[in-house]
C-alpha atoms as a PDB file:
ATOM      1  CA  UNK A   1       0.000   0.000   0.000  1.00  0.00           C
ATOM      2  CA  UNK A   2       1.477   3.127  -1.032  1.00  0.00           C
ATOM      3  CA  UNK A   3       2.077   6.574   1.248  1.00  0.00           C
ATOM      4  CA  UNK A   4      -1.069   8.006  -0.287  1.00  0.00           C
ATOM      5  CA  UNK A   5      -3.579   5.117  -0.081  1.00  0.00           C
ATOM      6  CA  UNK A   6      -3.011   5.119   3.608  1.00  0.00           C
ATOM      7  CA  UNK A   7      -3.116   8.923   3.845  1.00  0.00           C
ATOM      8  CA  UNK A   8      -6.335   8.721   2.098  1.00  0.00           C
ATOM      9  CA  UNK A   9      -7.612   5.827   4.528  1.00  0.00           C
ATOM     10  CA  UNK A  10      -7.050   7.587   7.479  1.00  0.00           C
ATOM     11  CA  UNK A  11      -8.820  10.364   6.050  1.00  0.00           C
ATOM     12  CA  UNK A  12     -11.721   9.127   5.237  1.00  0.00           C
ATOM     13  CA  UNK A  13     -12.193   6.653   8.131  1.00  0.00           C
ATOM     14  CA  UNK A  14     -11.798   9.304  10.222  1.00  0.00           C
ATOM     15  CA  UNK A  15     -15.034  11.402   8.669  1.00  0.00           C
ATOM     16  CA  UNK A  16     -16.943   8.041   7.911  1.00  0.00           C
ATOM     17  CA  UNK A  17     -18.171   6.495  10.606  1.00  0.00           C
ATOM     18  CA  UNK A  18     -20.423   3.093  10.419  1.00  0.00           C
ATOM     19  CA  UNK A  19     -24.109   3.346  12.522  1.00  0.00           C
ATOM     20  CA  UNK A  20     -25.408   0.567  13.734  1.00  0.00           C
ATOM     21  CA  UNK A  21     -28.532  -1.536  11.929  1.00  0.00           C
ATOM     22  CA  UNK A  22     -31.949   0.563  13.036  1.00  0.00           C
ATOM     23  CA  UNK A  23     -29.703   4.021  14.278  1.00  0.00           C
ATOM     24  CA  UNK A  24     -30.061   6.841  12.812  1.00  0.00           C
ATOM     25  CA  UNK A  25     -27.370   8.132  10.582  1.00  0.00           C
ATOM     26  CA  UNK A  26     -25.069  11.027  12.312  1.00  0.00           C
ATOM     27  CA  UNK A  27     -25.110  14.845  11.776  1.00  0.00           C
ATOM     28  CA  UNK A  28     -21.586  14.375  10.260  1.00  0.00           C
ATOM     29  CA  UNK A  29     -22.447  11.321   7.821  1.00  0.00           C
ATOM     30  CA  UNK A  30     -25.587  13.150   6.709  1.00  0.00           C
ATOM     31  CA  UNK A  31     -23.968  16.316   5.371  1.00  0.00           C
ATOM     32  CA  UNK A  32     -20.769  14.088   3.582  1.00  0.00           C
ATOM     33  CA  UNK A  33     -23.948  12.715   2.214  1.00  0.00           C
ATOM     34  CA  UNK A  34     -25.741  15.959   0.390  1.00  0.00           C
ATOM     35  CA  UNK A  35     -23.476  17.764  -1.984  1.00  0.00           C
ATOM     36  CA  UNK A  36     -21.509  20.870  -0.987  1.00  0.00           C
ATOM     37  CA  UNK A  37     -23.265  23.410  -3.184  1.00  0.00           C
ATOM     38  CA  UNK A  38     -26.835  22.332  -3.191  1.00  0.00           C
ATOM     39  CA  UNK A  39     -28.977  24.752  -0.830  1.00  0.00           C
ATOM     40  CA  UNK A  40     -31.353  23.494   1.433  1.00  0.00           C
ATOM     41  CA  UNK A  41     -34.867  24.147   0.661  1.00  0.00           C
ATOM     42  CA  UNK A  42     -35.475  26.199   4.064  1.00  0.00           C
ATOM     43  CA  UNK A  43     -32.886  28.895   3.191  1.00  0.00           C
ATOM     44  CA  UNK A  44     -34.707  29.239  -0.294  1.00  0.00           C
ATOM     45  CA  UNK A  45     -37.706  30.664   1.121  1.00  0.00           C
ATOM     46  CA  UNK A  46     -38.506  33.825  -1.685  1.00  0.00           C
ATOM     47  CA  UNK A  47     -39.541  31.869  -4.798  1.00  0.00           C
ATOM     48  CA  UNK A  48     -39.793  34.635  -7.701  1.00  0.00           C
ATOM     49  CA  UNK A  49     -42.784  33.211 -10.186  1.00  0.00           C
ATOM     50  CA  UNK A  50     -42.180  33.546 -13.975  1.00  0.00           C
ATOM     51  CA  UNK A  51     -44.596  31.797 -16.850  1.00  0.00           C
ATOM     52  CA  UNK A  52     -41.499  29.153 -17.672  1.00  0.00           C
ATOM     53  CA  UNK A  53     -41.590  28.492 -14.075  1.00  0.00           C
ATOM     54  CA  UNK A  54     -40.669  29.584 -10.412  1.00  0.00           C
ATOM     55  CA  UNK A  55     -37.022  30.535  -9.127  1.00  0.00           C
ATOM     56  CA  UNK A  56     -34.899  31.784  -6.527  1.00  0.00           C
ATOM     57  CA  UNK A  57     -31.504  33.638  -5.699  1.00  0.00           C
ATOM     58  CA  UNK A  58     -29.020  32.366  -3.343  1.00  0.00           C
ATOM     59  CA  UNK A  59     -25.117  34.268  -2.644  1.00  0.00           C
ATOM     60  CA  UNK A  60     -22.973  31.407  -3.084  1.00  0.00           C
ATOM     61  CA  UNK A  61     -19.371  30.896  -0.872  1.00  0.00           C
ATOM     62  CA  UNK A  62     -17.899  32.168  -3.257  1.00  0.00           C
ATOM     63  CA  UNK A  63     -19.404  35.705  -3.427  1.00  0.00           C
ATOM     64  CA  UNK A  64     -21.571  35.416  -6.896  1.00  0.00           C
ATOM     65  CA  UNK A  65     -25.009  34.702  -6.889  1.00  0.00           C
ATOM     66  CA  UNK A  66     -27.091  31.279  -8.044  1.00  0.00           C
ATOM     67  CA  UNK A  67     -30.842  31.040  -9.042  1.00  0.00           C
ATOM     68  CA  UNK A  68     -32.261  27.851  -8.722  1.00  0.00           C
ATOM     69  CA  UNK A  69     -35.733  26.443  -9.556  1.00  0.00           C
ATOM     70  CA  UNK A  70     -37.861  24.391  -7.311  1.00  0.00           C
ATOM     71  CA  UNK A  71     -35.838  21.170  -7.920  1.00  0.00           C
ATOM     72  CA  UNK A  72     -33.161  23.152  -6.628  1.00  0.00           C
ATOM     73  CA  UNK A  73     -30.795  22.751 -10.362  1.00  0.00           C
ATOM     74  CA  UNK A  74     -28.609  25.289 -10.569  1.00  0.00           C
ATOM     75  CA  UNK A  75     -29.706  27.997 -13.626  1.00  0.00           C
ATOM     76  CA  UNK A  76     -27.810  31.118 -13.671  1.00  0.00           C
ATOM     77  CA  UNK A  77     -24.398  32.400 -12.211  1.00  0.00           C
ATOM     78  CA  UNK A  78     -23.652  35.936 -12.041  1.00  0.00           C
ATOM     79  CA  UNK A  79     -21.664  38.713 -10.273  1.00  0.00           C
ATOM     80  CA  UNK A  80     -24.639  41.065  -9.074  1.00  0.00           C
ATOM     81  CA  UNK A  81     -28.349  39.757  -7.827  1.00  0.00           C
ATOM     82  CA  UNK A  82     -29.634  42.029 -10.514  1.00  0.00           C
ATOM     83  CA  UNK A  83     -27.763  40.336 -13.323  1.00  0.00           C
ATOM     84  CA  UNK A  84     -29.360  37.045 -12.313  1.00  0.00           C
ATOM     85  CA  UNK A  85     -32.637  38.353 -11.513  1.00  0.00           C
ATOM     86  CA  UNK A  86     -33.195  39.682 -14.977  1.00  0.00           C
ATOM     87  CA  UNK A  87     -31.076  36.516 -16.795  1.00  0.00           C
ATOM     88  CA  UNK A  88     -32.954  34.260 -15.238  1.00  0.00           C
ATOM     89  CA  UNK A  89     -36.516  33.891 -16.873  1.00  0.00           C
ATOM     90  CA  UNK A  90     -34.586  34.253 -20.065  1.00  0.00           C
ATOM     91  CA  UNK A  91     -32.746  31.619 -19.514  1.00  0.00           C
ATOM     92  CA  UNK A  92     -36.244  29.481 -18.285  1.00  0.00           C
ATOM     93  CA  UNK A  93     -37.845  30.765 -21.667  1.00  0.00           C
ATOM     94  CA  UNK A  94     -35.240  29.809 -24.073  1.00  0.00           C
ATOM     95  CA  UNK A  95     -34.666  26.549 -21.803  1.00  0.00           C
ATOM     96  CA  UNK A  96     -38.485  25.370 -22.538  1.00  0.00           C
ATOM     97  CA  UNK A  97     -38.724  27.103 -25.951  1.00  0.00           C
ATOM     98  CA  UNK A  98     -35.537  27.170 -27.590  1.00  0.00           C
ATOM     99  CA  UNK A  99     -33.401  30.207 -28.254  1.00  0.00           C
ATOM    100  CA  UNK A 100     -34.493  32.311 -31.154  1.00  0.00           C
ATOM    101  CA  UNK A 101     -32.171  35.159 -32.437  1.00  0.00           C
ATOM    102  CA  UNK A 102     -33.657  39.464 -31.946  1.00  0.00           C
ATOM    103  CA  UNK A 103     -35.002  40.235 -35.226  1.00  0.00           C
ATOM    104  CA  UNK A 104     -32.046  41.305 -37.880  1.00  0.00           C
ATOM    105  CA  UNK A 105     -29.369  39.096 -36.164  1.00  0.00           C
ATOM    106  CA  UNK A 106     -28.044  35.977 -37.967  1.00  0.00           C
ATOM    107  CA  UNK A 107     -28.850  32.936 -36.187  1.00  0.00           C
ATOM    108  CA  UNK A 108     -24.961  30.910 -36.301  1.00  0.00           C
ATOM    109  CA  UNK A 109     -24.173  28.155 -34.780  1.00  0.00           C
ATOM    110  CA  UNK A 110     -20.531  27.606 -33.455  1.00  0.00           C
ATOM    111  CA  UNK A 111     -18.247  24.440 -32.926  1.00  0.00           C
ATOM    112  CA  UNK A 112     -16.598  23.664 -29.669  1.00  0.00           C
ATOM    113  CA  UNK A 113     -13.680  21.569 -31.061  1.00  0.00           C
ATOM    114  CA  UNK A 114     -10.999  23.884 -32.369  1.00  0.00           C
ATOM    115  CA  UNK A 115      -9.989  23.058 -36.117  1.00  0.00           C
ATOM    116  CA  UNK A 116      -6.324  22.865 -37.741  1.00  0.00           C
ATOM    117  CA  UNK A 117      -3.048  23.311 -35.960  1.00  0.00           C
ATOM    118  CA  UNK A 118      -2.252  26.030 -33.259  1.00  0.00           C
END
């Protein structure tokens, strides 16, 4: 067993810990359960309602702010709540619909994989 396989052992045994058959699981196990970045649904409590459907803002960790629909799946990122606010039922429109181009602008499509030699 290599340095790092044991390193990474002792880490994790010493977050994991096994419950018992019929216990509950612990406060610890449950949140190394849920992922990091997901919000709980109690601190998304003002739900903004749009025809494509409902959404909310949360400031992340990292200082930018998330909407989120009622599954709680992220939708838009942004640096200012106002950004996302008004981003957001675009994004829930052209999401349901399909994005269509403002009148007198091409529609083009683009290719992620770059071409030739750089």
């Amino acid at each position: 067993m290599t340095f790092y396989s044991k390193f990474v052992e002792s880490v994790f045994s010493s977050f994991m810990q096994k419950a018992e058959p019929g216990t509950e699981p612990s406060k610890a196990s449950e949140e190394l359960m849920t992922e990091e970045n997901t919000p709980r649904e109690e601190i998304l409590d003002q739900y903004y309602t749009t025809p494509y459907g409902d959404f909310a803002i949360k400031l992340t960790r990292f200082g930018v702010y998330t909407s989120y629909d009622r599954e709680l799946v992220h939708l838009v990122t942004g640096g200012t709540w106002e950004a996302v606010f008004s981003m957001t039922p675009c994004h829930l429109q052209w999401a349901r619909e399909g994005y269509q181009a403002p009148e007198g602008m091409p529609e083009r499509t683009y290719d992620s994989v770059v071409s030739g030699k750089l």
